[in-house]
C-alpha atoms as a PDB file:
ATOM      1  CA  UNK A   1      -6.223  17.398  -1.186  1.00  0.00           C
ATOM      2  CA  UNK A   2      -6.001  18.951  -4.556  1.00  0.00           C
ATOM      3  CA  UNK A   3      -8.148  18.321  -7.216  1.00  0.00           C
ATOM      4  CA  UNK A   4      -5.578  17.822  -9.985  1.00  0.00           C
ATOM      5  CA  UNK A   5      -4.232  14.989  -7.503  1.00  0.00           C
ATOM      6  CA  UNK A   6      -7.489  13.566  -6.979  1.00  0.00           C
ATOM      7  CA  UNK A   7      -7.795  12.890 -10.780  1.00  0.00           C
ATOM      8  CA  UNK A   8      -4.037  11.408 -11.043  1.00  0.00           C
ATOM      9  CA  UNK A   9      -4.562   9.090  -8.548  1.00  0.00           C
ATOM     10  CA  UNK A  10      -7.937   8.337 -10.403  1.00  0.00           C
ATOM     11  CA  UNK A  11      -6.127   7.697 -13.273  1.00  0.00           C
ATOM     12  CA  UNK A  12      -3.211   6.073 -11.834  1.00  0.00           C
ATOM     13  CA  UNK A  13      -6.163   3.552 -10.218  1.00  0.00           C
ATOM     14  CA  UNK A  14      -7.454   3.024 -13.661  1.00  0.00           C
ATOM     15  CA  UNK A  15      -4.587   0.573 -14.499  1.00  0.00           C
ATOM     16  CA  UNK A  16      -6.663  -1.838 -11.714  1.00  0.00           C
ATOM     17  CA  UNK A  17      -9.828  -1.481 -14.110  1.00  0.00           C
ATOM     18  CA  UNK A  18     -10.600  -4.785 -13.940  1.00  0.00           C
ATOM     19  CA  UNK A  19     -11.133  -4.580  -9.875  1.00  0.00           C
ATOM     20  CA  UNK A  20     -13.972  -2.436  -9.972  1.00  0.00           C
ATOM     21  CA  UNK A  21     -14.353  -2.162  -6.731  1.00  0.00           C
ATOM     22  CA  UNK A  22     -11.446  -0.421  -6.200  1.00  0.00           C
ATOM     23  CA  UNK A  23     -12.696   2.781  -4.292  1.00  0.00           C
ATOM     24  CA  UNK A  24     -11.341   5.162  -1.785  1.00  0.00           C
ATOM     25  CA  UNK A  25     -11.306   4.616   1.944  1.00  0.00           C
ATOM     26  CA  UNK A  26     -10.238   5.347   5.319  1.00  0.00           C
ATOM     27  CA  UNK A  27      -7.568   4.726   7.310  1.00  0.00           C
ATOM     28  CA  UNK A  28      -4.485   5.360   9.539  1.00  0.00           C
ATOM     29  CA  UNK A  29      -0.671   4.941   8.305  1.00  0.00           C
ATOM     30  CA  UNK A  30       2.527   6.398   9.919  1.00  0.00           C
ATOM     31  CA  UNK A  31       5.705   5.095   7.711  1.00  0.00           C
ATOM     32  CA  UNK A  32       9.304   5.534   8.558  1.00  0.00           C
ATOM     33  CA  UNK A  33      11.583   5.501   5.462  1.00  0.00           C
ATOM     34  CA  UNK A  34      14.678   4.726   6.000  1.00  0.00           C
ATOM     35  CA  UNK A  35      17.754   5.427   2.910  1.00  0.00           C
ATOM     36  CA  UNK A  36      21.103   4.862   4.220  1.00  0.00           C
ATOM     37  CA  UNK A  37      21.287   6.720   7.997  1.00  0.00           C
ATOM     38  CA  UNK A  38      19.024   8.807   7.255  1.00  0.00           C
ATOM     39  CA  UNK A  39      14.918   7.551   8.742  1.00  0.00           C
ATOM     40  CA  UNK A  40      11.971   9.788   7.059  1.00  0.00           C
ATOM     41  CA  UNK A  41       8.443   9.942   8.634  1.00  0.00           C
ATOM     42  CA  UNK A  42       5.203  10.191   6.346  1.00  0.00           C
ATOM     43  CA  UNK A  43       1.807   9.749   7.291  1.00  0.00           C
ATOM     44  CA  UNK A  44      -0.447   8.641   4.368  1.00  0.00           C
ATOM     45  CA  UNK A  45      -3.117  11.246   3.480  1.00  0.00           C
ATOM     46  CA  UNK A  46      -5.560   9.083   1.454  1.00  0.00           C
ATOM     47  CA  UNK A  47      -6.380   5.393   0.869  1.00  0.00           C
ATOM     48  CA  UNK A  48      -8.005   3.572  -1.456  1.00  0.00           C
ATOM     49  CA  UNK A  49      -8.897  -0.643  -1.020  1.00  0.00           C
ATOM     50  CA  UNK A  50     -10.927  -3.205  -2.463  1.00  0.00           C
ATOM     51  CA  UNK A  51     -11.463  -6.460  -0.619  1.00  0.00           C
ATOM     52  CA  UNK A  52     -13.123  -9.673  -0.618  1.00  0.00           C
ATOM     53  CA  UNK A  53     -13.270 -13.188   0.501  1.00  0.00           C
ATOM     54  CA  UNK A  54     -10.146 -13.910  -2.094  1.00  0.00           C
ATOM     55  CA  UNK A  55      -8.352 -11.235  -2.704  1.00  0.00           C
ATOM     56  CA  UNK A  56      -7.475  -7.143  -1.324  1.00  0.00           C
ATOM     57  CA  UNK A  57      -5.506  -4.275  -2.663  1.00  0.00           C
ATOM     58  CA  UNK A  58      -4.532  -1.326  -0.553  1.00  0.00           C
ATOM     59  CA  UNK A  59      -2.979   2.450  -1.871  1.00  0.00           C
ATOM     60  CA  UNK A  60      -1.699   4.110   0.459  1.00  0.00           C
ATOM     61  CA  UNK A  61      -0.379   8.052  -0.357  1.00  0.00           C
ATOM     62  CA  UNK A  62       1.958   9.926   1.118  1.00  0.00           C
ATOM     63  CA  UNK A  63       1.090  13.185   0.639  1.00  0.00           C
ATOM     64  CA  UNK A  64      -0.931  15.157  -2.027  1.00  0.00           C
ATOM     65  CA  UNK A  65       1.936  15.741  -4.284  1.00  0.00           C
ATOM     66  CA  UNK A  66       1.238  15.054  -7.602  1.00  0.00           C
ATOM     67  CA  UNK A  67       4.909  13.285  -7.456  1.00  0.00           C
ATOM     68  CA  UNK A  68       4.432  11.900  -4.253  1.00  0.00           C
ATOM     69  CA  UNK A  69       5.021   8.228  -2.375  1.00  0.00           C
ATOM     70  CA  UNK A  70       2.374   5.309  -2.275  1.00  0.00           C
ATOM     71  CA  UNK A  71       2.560   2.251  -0.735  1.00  0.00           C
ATOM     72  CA  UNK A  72       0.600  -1.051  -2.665  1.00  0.00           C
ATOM     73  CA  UNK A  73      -0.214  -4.321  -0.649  1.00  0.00           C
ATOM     74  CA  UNK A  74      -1.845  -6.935  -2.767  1.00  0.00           C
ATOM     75  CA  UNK A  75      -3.186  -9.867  -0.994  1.00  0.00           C
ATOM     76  CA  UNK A  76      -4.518 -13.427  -3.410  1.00  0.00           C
ATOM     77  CA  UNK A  77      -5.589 -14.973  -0.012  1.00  0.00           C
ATOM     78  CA  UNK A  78      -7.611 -14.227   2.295  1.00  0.00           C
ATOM     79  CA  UNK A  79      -6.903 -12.183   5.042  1.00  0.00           C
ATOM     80  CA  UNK A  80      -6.535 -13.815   8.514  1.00  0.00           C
ATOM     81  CA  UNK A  81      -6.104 -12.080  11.979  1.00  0.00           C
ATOM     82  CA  UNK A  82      -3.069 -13.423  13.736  1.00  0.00           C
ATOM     83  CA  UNK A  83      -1.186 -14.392  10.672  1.00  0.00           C
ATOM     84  CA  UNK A  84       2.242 -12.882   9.546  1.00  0.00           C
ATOM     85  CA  UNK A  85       2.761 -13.074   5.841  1.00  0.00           C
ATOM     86  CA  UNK A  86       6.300 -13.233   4.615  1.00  0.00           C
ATOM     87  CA  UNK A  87       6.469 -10.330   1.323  1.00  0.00           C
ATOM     88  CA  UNK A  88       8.950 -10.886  -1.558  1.00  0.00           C
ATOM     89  CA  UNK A  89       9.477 -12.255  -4.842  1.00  0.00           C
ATOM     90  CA  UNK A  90       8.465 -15.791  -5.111  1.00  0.00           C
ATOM     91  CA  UNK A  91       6.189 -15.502  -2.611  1.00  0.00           C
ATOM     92  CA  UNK A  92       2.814 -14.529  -4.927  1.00  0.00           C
ATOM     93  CA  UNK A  93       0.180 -14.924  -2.152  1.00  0.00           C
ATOM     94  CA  UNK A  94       0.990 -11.635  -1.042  1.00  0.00           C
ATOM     95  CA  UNK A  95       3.017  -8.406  -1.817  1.00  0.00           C
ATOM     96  CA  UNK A  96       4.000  -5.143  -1.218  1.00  0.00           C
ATOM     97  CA  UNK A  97       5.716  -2.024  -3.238  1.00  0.00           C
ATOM     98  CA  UNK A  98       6.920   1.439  -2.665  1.00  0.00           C
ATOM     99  CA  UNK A  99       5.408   3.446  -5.699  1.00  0.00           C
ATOM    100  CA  UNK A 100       7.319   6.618  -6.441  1.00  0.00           C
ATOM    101  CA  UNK A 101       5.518   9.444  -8.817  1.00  0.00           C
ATOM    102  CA  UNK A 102       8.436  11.321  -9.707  1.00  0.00           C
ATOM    103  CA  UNK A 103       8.489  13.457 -13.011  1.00  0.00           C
ATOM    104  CA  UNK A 104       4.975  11.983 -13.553  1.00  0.00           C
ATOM    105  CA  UNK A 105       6.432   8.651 -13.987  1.00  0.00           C
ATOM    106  CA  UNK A 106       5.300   5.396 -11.734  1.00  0.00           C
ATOM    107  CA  UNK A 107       8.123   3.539 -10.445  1.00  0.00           C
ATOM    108  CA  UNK A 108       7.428   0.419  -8.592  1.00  0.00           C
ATOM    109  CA  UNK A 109      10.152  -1.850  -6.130  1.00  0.00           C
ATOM    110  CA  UNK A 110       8.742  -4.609  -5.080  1.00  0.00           C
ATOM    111  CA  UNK A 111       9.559  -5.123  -1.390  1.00  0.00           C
ATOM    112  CA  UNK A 112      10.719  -8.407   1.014  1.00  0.00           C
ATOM    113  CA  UNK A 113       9.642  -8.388   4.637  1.00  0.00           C
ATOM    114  CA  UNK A 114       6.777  -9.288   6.486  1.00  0.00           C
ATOM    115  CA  UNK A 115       2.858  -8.392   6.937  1.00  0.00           C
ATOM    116  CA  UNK A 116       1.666  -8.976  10.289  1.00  0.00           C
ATOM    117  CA  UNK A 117      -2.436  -9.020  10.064  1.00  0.00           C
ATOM    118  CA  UNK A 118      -4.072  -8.228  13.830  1.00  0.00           C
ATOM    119  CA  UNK A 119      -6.848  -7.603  12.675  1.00  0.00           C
ATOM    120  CA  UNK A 120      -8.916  -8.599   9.448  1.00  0.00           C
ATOM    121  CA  UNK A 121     -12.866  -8.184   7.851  1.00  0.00           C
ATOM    122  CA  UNK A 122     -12.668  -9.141   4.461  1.00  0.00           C
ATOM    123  CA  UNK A 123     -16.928  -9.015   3.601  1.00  0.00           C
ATOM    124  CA  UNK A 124     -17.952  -6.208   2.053  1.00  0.00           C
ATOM    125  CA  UNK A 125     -19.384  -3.984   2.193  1.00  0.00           C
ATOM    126  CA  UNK A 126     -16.596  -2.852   5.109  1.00  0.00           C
ATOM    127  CA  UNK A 127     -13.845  -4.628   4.334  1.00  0.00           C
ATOM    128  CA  UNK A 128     -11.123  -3.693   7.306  1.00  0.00           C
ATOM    129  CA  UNK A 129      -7.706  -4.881   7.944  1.00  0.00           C
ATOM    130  CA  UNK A 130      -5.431  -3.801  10.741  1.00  0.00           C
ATOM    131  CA  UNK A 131      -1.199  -4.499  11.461  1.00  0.00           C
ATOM    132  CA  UNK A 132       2.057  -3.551  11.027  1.00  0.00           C
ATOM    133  CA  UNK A 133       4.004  -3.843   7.528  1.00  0.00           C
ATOM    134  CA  UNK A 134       8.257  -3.759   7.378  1.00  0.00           C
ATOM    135  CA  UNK A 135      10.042  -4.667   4.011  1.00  0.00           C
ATOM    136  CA  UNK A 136      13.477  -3.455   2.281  1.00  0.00           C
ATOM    137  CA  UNK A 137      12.976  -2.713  -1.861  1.00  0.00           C
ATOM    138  CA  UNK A 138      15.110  -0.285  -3.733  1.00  0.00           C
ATOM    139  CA  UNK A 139      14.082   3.361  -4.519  1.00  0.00           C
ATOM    140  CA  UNK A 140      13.456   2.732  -7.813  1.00  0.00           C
ATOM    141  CA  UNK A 141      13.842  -0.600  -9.843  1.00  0.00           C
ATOM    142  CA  UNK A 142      16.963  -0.422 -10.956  1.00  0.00           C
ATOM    143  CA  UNK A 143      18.153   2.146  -8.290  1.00  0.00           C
ATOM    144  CA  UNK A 144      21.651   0.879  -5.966  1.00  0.00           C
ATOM    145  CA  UNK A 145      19.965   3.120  -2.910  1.00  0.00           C
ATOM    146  CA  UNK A 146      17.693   0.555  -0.756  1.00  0.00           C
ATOM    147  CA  UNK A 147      14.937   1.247   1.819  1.00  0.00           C
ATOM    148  CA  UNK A 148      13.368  -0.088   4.264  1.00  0.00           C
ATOM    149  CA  UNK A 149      10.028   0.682   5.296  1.00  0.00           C
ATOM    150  CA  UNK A 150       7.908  -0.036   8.067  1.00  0.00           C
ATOM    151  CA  UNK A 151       4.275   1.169   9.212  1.00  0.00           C
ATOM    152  CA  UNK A 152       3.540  -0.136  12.470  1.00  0.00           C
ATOM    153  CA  UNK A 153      -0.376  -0.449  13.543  1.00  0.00           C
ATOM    154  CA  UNK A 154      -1.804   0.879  10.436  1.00  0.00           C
ATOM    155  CA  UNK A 155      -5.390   0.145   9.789  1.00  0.00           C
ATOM    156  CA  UNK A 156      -7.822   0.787   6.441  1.00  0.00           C
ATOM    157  CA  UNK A 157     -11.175   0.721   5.858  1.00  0.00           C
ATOM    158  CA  UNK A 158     -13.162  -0.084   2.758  1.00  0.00           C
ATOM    159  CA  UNK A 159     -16.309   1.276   1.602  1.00  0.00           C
ATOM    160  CA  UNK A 160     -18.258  -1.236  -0.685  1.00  0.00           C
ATOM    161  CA  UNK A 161     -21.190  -0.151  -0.543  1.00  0.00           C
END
């Protein structure tokens, strides 16, 4: 991973400056992206998550590209194993977004579908969480192209310590 990218994404994290635990991690994500007919496979090169009792954020990137892909999950509940959490607007407990970097820009769709949660450690200082995401957004936020996305059996793994 480049070093230029390391510090965008740095800076791109400091807009979640008041989560200061918000640090990089480890994980697994393949994503298919689907536009129209045509299906796209990523795997996410870096992660970064902060998680507690209450709340967790996940990044994941696609690529090193300072223009590249991320995918945001933000959770306001905890995290349980065995749970499926329905992802949309109006639902605030928990959400997801396809991030797009293009022309140094950030744009964010908010995405409906569903979190399923197999597995989930929410303590620090190795706060884990394990499942399968799928949700439809649009490309951009005022884009007519929609997407769906799915990662099936991702995991990440925070380091709190």
């Amino acid at each position: 991973m480049s070093e230029e990218f390391i510090k965008r994404d740095s800076a791109s994290a400091e807009v979640y400056k008041n989560f200061p635990d918000l640090k990089a991690a480890t994980g697994f994500m393949r994503l298919e992206i689907t536009r129209g007919n045509v299906v796209e496979e990523y795997k996410a090169t870096s992660f970064y998550m902060r998680a507690d009792e209450t709340y967790a954020l996940i990044f994941a990137n696609i690529g090193d590209a300072l223009d590249g892909q991320r995918i945001k999950i933000n959770s306001f509940v905890k995290m349980e194993a065995g749970k499926r959490y329905i992802l949309g607007p109006g639902n605030e407990s928990v959400l997801a977004w396809y991030i797009d970097m293009k022309g140094g820009g950030s744009y964010e769709s908010i995405g409906s579908g569903k979190l399923d949660v197999e597995t989930a450690v929410s303590k620090p200082p190795k706060p884990y969480i394990k499942g399968s995401i799928e949700f439809m957004c649009r490309e951009t936020p005022f884009s007519d192209t929609w997407m769906k996305v799915v990662a099936k059996d991702f995991w990440v793994e925070g380091d709190m310590s």
